[in-house]
PDB file of N, CA and C in Angstrom:
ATOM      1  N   UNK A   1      81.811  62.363  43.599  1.00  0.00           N
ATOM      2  CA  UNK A   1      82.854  61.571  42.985  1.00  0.00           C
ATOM      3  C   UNK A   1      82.869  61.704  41.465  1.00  0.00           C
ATOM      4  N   UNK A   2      81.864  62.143  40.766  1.00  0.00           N
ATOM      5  CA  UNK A   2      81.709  62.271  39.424  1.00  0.00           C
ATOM      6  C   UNK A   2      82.670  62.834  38.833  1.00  0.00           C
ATOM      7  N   UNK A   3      82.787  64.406  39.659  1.00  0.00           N
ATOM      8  CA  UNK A   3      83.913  65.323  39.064  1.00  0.00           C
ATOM      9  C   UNK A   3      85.097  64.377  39.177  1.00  0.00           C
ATOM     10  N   UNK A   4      85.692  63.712  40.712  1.00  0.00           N
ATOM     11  CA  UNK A   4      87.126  63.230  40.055  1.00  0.00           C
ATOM     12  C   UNK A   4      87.291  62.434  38.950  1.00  0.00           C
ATOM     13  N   UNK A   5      86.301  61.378  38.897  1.00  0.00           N
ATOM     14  CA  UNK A   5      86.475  60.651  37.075  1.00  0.00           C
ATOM     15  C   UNK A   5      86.431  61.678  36.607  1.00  0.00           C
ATOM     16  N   UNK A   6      85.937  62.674  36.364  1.00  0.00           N
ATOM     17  CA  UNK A   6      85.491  63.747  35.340  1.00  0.00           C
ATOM     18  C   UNK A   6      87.411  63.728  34.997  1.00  0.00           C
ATOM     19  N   UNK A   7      87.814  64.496  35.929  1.00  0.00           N
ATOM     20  CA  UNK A   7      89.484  64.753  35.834  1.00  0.00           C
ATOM     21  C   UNK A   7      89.910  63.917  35.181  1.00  0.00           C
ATOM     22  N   UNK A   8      90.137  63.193  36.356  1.00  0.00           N
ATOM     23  CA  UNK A   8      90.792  61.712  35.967  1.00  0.00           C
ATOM     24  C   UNK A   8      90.476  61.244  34.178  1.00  0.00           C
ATOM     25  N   UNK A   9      89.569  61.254  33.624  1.00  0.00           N
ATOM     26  CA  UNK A   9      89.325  60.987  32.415  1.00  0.00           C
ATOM     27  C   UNK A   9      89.957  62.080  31.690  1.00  0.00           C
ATOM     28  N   UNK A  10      89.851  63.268  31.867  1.00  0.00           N
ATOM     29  CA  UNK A  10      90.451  64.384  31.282  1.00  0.00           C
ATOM     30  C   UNK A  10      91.836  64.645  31.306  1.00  0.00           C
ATOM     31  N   UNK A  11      92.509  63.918  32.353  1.00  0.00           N
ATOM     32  CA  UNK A  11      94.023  63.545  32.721  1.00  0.00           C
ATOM     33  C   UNK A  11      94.376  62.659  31.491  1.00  0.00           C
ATOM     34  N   UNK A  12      93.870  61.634  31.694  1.00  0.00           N
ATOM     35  CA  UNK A  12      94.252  60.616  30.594  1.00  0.00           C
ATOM     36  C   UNK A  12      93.999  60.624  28.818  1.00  0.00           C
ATOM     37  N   UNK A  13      93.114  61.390  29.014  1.00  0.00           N
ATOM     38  CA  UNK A  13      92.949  62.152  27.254  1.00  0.00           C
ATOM     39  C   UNK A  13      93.851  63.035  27.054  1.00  0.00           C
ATOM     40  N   UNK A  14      94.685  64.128  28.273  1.00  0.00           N
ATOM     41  CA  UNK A  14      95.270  65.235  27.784  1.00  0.00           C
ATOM     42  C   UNK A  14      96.834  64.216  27.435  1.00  0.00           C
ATOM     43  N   UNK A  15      97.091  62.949  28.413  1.00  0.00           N
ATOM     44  CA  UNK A  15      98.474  62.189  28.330  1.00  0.00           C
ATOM     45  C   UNK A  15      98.455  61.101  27.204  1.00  0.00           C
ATOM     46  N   UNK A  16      97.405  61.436  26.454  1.00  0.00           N
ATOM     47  CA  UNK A  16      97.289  60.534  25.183  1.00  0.00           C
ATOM     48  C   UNK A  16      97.447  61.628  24.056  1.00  0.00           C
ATOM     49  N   UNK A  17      96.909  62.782  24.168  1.00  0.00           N
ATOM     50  CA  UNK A  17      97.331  63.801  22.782  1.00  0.00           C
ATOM     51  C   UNK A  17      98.833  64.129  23.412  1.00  0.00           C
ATOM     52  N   UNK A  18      99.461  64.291  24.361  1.00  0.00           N
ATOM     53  CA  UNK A  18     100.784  64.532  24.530  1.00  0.00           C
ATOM     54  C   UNK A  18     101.656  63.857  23.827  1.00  0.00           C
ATOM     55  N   UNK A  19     101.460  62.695  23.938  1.00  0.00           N
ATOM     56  CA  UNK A  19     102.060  61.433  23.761  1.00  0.00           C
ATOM     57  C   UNK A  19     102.403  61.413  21.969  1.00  0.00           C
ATOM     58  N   UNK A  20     100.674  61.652  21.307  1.00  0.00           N
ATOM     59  CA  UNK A  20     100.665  61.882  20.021  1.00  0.00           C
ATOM     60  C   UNK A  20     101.966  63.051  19.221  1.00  0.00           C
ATOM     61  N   UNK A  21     101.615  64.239  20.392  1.00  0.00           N
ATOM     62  CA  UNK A  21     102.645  65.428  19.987  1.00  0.00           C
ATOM     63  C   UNK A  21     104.080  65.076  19.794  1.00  0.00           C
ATOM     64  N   UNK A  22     104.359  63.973  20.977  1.00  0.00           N
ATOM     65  CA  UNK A  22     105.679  63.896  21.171  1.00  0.00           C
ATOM     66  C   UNK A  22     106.078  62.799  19.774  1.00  0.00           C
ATOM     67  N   UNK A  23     105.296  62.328  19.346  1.00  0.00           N
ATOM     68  CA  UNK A  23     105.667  61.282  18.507  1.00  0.00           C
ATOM     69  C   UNK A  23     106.018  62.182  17.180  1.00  0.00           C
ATOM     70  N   UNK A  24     104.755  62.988  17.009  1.00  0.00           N
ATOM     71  CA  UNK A  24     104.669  64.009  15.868  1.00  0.00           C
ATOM     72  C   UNK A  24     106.093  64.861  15.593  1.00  0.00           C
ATOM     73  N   UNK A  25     106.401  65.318  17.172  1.00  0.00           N
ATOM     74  CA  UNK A  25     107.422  66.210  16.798  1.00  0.00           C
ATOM     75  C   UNK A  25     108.886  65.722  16.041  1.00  0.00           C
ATOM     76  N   UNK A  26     108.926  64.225  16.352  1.00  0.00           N
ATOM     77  CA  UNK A  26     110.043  63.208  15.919  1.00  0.00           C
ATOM     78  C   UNK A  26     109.706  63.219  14.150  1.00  0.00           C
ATOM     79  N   UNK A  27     108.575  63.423  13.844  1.00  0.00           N
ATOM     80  CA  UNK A  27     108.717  63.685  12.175  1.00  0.00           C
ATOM     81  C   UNK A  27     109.174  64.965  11.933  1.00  0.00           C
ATOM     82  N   UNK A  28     108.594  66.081  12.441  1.00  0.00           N
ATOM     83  CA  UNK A  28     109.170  67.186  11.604  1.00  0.00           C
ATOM     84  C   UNK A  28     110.392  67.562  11.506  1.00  0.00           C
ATOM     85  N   UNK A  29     111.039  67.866  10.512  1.00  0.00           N
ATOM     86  CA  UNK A  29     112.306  67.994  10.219  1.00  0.00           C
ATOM     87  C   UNK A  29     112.868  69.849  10.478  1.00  0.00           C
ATOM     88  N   UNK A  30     113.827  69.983  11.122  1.00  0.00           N
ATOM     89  CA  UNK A  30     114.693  71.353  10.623  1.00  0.00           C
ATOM     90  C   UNK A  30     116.018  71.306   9.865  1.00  0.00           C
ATOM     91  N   UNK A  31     116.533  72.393   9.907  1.00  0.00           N
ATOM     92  CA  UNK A  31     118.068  72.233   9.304  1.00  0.00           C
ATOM     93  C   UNK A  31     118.811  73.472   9.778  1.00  0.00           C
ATOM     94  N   UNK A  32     120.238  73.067  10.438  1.00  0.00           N
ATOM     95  CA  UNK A  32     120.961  74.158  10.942  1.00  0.00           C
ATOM     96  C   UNK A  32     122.194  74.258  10.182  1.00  0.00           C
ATOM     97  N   UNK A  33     121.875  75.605   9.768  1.00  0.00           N
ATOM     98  CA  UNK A  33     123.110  76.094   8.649  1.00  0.00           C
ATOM     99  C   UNK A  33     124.413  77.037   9.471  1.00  0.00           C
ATOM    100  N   UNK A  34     125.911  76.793   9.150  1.00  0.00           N
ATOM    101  CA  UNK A  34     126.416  77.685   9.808  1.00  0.00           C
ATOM    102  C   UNK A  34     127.591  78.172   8.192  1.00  0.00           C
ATOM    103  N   UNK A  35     128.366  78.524   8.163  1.00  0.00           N
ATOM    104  CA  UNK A  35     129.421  78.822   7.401  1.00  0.00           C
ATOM    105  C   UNK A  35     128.772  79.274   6.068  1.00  0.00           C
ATOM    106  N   UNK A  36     127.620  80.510   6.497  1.00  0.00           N
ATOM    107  CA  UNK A  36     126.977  80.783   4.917  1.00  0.00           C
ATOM    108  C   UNK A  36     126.051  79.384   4.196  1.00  0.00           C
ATOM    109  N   UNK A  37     126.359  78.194   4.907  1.00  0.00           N
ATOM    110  CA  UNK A  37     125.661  77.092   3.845  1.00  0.00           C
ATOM    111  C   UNK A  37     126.480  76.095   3.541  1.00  0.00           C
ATOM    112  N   UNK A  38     127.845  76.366   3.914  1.00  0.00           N
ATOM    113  CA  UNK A  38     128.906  74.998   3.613  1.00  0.00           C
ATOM    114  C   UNK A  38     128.502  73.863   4.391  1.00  0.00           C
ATOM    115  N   UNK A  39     127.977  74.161   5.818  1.00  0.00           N
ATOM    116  CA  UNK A  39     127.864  72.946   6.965  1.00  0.00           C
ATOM    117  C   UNK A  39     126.080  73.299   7.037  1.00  0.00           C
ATOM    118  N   UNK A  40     125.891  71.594   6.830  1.00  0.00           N
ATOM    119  CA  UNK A  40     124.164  71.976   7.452  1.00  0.00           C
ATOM    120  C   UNK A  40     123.820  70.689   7.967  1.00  0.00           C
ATOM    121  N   UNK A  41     122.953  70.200   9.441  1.00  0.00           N
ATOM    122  CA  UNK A  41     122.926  69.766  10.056  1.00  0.00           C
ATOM    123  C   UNK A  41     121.161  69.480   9.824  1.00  0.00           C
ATOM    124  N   UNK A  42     120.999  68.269   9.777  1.00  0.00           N
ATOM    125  CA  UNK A  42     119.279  67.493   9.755  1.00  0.00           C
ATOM    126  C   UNK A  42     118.549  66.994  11.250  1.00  0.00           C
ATOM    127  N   UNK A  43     118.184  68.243  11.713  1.00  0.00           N
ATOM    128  CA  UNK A  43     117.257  66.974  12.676  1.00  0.00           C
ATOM    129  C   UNK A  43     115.803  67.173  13.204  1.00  0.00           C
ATOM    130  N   UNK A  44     115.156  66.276  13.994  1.00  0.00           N
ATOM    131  CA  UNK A  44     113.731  66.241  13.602  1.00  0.00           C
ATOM    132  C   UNK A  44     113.930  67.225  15.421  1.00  0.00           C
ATOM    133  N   UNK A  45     112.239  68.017  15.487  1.00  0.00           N
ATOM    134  CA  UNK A  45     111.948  68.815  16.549  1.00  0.00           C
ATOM    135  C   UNK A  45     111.774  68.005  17.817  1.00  0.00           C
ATOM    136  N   UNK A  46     112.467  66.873  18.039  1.00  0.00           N
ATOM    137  CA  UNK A  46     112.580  66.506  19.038  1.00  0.00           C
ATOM    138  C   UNK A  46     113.947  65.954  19.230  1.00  0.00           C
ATOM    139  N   UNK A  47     115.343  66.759  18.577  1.00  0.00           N
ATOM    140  CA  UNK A  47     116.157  66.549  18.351  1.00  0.00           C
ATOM    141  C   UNK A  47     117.355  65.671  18.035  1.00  0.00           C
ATOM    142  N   UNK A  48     116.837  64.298  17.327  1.00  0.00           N
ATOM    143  CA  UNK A  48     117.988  63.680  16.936  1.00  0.00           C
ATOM    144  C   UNK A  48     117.963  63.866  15.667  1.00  0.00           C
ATOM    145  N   UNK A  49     119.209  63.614  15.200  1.00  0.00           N
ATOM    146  CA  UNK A  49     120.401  64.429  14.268  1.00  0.00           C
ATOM    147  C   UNK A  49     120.035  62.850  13.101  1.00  0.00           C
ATOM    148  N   UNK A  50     119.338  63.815  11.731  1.00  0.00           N
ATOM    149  CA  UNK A  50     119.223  63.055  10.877  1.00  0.00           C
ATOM    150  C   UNK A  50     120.330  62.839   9.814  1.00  0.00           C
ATOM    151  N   UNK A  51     120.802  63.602   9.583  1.00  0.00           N
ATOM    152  CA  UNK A  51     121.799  63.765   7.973  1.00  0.00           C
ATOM    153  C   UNK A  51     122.805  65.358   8.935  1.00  0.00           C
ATOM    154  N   UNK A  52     123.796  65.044   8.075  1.00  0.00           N
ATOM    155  CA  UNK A  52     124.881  66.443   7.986  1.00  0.00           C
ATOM    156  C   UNK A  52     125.333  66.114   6.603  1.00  0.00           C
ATOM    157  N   UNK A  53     125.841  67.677   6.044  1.00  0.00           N
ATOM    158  CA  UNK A  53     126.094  67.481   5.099  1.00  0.00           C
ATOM    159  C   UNK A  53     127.451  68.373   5.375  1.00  0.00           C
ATOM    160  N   UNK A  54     128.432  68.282   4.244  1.00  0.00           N
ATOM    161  CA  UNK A  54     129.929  69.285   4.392  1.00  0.00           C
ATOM    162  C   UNK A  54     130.079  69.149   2.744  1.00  0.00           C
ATOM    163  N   UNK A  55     130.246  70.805   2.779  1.00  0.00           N
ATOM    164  CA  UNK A  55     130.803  70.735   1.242  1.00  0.00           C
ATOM    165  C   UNK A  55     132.372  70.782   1.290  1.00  0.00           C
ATOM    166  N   UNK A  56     132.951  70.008  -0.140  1.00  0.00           N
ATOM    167  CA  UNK A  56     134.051  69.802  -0.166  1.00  0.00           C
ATOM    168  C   UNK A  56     135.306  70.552   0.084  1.00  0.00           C
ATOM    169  N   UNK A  57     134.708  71.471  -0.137  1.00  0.00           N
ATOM    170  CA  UNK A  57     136.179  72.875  -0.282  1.00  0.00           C
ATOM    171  C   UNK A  57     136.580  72.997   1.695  1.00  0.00           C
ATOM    172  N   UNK A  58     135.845  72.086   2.585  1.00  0.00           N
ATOM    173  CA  UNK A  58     136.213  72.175   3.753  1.00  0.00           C
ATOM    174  C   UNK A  58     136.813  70.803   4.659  1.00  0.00           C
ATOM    175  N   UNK A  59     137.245  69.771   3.064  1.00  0.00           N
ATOM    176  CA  UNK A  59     137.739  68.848   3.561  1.00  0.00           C
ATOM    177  C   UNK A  59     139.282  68.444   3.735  1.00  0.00           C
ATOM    178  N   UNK A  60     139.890  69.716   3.113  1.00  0.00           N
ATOM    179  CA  UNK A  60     141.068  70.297   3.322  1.00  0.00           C
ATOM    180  C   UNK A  60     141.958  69.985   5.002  1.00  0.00           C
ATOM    181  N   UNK A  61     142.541  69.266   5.094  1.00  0.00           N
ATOM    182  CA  UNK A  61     143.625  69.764   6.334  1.00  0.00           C
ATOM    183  C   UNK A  61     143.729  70.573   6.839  1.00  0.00           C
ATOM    184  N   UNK A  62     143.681  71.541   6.511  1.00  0.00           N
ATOM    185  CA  UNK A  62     144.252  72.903   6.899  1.00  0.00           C
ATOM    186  C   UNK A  62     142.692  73.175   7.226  1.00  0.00           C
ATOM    187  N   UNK A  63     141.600  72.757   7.083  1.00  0.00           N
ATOM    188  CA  UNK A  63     140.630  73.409   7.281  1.00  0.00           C
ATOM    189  C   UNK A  63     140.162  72.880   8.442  1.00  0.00           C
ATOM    190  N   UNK A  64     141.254  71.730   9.078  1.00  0.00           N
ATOM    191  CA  UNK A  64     139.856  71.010  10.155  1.00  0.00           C
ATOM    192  C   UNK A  64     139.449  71.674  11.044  1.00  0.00           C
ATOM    193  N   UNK A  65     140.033  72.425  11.683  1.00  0.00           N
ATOM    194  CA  UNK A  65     139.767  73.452  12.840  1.00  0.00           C
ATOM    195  C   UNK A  65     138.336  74.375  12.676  1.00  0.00           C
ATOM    196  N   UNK A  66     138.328  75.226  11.725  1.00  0.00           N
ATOM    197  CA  UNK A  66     136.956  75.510  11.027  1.00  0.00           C
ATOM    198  C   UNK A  66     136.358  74.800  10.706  1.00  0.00           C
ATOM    199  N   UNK A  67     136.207  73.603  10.267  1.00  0.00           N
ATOM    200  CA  UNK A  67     134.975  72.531  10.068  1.00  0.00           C
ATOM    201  C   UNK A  67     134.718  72.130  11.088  1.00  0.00           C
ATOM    202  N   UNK A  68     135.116  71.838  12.273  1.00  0.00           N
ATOM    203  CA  UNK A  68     135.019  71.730  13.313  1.00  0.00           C
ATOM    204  C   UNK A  68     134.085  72.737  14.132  1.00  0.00           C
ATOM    205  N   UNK A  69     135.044  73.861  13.825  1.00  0.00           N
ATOM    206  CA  UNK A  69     133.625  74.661  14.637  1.00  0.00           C
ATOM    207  C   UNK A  69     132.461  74.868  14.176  1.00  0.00           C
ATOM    208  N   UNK A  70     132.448  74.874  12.584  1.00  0.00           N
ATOM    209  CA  UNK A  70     131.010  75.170  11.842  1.00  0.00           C
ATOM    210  C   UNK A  70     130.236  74.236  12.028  1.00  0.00           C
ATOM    211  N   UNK A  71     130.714  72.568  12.094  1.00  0.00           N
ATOM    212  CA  UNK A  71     130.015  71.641  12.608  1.00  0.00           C
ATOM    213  C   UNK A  71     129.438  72.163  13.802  1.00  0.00           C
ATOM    214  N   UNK A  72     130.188  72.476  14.800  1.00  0.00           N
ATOM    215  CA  UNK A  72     129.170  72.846  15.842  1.00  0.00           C
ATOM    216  C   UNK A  72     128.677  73.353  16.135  1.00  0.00           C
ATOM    217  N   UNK A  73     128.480  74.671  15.086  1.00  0.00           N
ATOM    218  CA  UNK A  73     127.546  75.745  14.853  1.00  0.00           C
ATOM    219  C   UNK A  73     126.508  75.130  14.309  1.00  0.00           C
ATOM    220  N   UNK A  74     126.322  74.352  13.434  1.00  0.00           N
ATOM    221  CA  UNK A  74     125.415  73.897  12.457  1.00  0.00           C
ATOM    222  C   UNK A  74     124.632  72.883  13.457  1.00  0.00           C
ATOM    223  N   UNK A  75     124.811  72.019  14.572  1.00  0.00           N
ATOM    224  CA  UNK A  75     124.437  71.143  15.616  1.00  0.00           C
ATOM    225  C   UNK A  75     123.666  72.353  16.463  1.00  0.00           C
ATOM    226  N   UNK A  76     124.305  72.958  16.772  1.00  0.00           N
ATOM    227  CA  UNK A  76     123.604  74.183  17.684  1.00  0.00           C
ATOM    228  C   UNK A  76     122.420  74.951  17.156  1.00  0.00           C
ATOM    229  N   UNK A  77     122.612  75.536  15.849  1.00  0.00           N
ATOM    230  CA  UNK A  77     121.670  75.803  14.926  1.00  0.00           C
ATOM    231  C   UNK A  77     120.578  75.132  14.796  1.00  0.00           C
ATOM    232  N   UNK A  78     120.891  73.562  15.050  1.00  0.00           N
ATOM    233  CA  UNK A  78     119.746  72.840  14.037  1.00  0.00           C
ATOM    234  C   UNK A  78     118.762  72.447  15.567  1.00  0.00           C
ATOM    235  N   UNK A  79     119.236  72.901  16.833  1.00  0.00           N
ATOM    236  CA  UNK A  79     118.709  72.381  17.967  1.00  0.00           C
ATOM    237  C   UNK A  79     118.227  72.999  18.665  1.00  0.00           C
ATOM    238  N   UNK A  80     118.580  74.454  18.211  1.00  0.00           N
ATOM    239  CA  UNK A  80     117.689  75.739  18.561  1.00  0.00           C
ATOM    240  C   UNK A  80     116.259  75.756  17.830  1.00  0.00           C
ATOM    241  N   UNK A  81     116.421  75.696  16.486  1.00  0.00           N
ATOM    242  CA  UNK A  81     115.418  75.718  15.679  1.00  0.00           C
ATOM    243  C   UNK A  81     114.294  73.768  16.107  1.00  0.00           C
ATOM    244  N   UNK A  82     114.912  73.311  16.538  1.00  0.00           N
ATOM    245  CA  UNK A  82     114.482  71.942  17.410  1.00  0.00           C
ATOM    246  C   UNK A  82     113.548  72.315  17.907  1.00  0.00           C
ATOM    247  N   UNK A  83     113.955  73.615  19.146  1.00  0.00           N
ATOM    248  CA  UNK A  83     113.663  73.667  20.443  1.00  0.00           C
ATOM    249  C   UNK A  83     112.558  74.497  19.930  1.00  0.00           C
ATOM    250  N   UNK A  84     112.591  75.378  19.190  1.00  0.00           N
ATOM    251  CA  UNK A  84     111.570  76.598  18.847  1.00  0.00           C
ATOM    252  C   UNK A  84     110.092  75.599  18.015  1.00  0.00           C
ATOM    253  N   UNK A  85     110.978  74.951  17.197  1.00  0.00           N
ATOM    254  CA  UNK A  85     109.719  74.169  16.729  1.00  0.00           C
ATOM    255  C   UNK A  85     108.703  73.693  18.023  1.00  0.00           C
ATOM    256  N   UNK A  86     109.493  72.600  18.657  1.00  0.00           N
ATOM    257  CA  UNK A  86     108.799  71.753  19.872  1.00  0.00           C
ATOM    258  C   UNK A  86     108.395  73.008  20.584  1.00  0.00           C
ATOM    259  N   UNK A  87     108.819  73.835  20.888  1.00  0.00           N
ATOM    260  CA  UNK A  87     107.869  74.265  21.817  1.00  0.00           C
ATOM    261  C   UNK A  87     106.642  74.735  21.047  1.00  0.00           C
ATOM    262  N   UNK A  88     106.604  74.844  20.129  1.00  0.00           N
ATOM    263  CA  UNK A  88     105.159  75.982  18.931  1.00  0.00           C
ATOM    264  C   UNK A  88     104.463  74.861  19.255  1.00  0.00           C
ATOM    265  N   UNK A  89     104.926  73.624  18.615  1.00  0.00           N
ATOM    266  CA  UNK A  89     103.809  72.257  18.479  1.00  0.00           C
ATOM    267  C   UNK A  89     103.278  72.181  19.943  1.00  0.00           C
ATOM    268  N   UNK A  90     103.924  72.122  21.216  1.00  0.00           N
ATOM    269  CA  UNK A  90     103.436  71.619  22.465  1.00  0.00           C
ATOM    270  C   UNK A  90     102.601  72.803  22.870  1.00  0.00           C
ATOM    271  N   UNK A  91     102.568  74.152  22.478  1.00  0.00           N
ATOM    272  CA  UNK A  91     102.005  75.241  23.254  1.00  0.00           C
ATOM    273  C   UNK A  91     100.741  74.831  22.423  1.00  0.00           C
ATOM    274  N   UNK A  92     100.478  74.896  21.261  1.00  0.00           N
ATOM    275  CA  UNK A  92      99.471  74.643  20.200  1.00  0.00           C
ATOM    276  C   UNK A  92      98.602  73.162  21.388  1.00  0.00           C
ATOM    277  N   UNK A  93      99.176  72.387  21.617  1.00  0.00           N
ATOM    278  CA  UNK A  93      98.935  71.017  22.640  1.00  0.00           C
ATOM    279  C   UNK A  93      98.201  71.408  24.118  1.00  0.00           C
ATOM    280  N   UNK A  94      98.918  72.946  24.300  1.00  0.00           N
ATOM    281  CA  UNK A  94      98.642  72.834  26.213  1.00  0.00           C
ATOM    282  C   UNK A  94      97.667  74.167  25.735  1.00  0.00           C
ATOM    283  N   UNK A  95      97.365  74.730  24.756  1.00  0.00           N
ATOM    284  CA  UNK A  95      96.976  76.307  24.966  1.00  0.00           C
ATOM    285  C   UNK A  95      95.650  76.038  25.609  1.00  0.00           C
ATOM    286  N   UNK A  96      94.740  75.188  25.417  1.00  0.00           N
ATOM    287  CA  UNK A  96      93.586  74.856  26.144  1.00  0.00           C
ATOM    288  C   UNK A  96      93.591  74.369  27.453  1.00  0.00           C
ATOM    289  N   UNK A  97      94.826  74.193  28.009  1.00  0.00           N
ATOM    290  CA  UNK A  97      94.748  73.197  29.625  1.00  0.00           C
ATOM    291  C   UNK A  97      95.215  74.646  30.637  1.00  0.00           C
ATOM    292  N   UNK A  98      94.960  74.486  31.921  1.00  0.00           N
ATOM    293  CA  UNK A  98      94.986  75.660  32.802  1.00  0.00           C
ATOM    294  C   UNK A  98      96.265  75.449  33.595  1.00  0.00           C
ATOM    295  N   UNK A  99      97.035  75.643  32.844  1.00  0.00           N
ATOM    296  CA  UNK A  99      98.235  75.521  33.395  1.00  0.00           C
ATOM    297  C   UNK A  99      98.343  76.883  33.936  1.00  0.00           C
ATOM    298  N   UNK A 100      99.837  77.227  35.073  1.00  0.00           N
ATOM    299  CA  UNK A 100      99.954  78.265  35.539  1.00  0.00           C
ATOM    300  C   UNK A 100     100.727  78.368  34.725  1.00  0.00           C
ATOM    301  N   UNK A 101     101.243  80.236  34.370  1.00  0.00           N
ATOM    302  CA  UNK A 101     102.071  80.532  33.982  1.00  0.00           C
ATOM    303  C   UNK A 101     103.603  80.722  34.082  1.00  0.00           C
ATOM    304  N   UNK A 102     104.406  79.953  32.856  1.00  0.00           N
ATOM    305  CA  UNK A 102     105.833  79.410  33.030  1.00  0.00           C
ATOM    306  C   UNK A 102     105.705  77.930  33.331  1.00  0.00           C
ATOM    307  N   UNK A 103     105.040  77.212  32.960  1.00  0.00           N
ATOM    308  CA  UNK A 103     104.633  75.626  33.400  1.00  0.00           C
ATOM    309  C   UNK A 103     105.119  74.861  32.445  1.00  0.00           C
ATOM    310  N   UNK A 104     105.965  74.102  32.062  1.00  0.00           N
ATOM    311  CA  UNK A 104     106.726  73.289  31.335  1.00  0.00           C
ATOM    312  C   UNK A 104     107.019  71.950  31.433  1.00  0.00           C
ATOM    313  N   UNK A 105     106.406  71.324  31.087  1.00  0.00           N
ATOM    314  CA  UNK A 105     105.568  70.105  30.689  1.00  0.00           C
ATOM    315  C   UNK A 105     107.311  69.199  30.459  1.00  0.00           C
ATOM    316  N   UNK A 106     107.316  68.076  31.044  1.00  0.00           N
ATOM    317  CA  UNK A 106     108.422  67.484  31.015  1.00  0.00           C
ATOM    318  C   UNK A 106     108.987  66.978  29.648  1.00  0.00           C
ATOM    319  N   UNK A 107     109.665  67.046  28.663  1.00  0.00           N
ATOM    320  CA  UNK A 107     110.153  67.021  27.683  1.00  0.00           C
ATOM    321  C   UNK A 107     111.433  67.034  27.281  1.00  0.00           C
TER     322      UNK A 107
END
């Protein structure tokens, strides 16, 4: 019976540094740029959306259609670079546990 506490204890230490990661990843910040730099989008690696910014020359009428899409280039941008972060931080988290390969940790 030793070994299952053994686990069991080792279960609950690995769902307490997870836990830490997941909190961690909510600080680090990215930024998704689309239109050269006119549209840029703030959010932390566990993806909610801190700040956007729009420079003026795209607050034009005639421009909403393109601000529009660069906005959603710049959302897409900033959630890729999200996703790439979180996963570096969580692999850095699991590289010691015996997971099988392709195993993706609910997130």
């Amino acid at each position: 019976m030793k070994d299952l506490n053994e686990i069991l204890g080792m279960a609950t230490r690995v769902q307490e540094e997870l836990q830490k990661a997941q909190e961690n990843l909510d600080k680090i910040e990215v930024e998704g740029v689309s239109g050269g730099g006119v549209v840029k989008v703030r959010a932390t690696a566990k993806g909610r959306i801190t700040g956007v910014s729009i420079d003026e020359s795209l607050l034009a009428p005639s421009e909403k259609q393109m601000l529009e899409d660069l906005v959603a280039a710049a959302f897409n941008d900033a959630r890729k670079k999200a996703d790439e972060v979180s996963g570096a931080e969580m692999g850095k988290m699991t590289s010691g546990l015996p997971l099988p390969p392709g195993f993706k940790l609910p997130f």
